[in-house]
C-alpha atoms as a PDB file:
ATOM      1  CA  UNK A   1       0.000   0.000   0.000  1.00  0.00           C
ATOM      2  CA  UNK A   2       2.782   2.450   0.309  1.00  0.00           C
ATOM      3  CA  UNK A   3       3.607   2.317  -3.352  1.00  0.00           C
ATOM      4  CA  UNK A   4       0.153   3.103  -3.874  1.00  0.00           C
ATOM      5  CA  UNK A   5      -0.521   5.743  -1.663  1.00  0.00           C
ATOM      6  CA  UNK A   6       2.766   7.401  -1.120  1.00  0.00           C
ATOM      7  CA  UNK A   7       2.732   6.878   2.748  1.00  0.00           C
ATOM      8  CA  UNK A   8       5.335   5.301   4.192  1.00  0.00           C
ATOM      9  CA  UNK A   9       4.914   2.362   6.945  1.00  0.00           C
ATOM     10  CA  UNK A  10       5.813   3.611  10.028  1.00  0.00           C
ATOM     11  CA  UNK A  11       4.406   7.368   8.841  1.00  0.00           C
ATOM     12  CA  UNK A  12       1.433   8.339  11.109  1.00  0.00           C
ATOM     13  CA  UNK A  13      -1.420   9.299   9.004  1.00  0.00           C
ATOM     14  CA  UNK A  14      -2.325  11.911  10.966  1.00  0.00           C
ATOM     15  CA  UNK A  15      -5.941  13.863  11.745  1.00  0.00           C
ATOM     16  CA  UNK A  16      -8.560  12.955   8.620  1.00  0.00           C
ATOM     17  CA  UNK A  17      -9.956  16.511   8.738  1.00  0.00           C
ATOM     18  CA  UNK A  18      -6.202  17.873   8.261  1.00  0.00           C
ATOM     19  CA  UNK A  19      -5.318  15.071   5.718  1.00  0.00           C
ATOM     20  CA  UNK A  20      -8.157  14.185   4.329  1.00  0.00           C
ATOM     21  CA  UNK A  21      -6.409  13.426   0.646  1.00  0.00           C
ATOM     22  CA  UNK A  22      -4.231  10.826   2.704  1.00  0.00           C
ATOM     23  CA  UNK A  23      -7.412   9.222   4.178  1.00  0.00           C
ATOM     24  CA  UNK A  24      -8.920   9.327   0.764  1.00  0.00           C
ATOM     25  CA  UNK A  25      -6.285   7.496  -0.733  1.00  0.00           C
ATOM     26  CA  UNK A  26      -5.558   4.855   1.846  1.00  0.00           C
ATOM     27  CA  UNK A  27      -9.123   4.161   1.882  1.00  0.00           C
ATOM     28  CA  UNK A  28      -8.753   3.658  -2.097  1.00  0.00           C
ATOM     29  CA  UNK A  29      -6.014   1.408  -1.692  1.00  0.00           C
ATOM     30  CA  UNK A  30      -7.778  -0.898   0.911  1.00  0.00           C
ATOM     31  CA  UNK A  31     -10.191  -1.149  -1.913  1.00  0.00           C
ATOM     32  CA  UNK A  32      -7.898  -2.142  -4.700  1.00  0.00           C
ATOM     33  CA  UNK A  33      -6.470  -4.564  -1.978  1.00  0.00           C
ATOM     34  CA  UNK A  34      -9.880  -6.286  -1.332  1.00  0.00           C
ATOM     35  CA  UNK A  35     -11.625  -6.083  -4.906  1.00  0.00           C
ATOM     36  CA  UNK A  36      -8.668  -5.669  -7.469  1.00  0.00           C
ATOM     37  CA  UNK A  37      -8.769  -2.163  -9.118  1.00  0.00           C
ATOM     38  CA  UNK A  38     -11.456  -2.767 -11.230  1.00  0.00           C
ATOM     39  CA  UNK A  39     -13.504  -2.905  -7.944  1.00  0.00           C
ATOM     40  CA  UNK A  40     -12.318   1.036  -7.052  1.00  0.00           C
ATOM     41  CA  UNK A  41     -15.611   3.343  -7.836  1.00  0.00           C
ATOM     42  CA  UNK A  42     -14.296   6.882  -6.710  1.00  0.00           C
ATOM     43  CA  UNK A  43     -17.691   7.957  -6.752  1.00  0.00           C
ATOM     44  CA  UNK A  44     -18.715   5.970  -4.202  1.00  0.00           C
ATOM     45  CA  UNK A  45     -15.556   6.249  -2.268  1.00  0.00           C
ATOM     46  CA  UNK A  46     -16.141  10.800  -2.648  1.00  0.00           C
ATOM     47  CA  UNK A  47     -19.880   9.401  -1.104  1.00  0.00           C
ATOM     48  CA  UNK A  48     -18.605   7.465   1.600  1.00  0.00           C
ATOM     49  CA  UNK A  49     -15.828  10.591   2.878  1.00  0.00           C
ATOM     50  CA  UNK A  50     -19.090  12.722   2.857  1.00  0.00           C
ATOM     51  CA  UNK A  51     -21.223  10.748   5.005  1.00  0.00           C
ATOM     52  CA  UNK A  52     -18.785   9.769   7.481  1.00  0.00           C
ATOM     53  CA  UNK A  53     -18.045  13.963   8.146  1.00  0.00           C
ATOM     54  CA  UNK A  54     -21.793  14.424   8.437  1.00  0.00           C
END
């Protein structure tokens, strides 16, 4: 996942509301991780990040 997301492995991630590009991209690389890339749907990722800061 670091390759993918440019965060290295002992890196904290920091705060999601201060980072939230860093959040946005681990969370996409989880997904390519569980479901292979053609599973990643950025819309639905973009709709996720906005209900979880409601």
């Amino acid at each position: 996942m670091c390759r993918f997301t440019g965060i290295g492995p002992d890196e904290p991630l920091g705060i999601p509301s201060d980072k939230p590009s860093r959040w946005m991209k681990l969370g996409a690389a989880m997904c390519v991780q569980e479901c292979g890339a053609e599973g990643l749907d950025w819309i639905a990722l973009l709709d996720g990040w906005a209900l979880a800061r409601e």
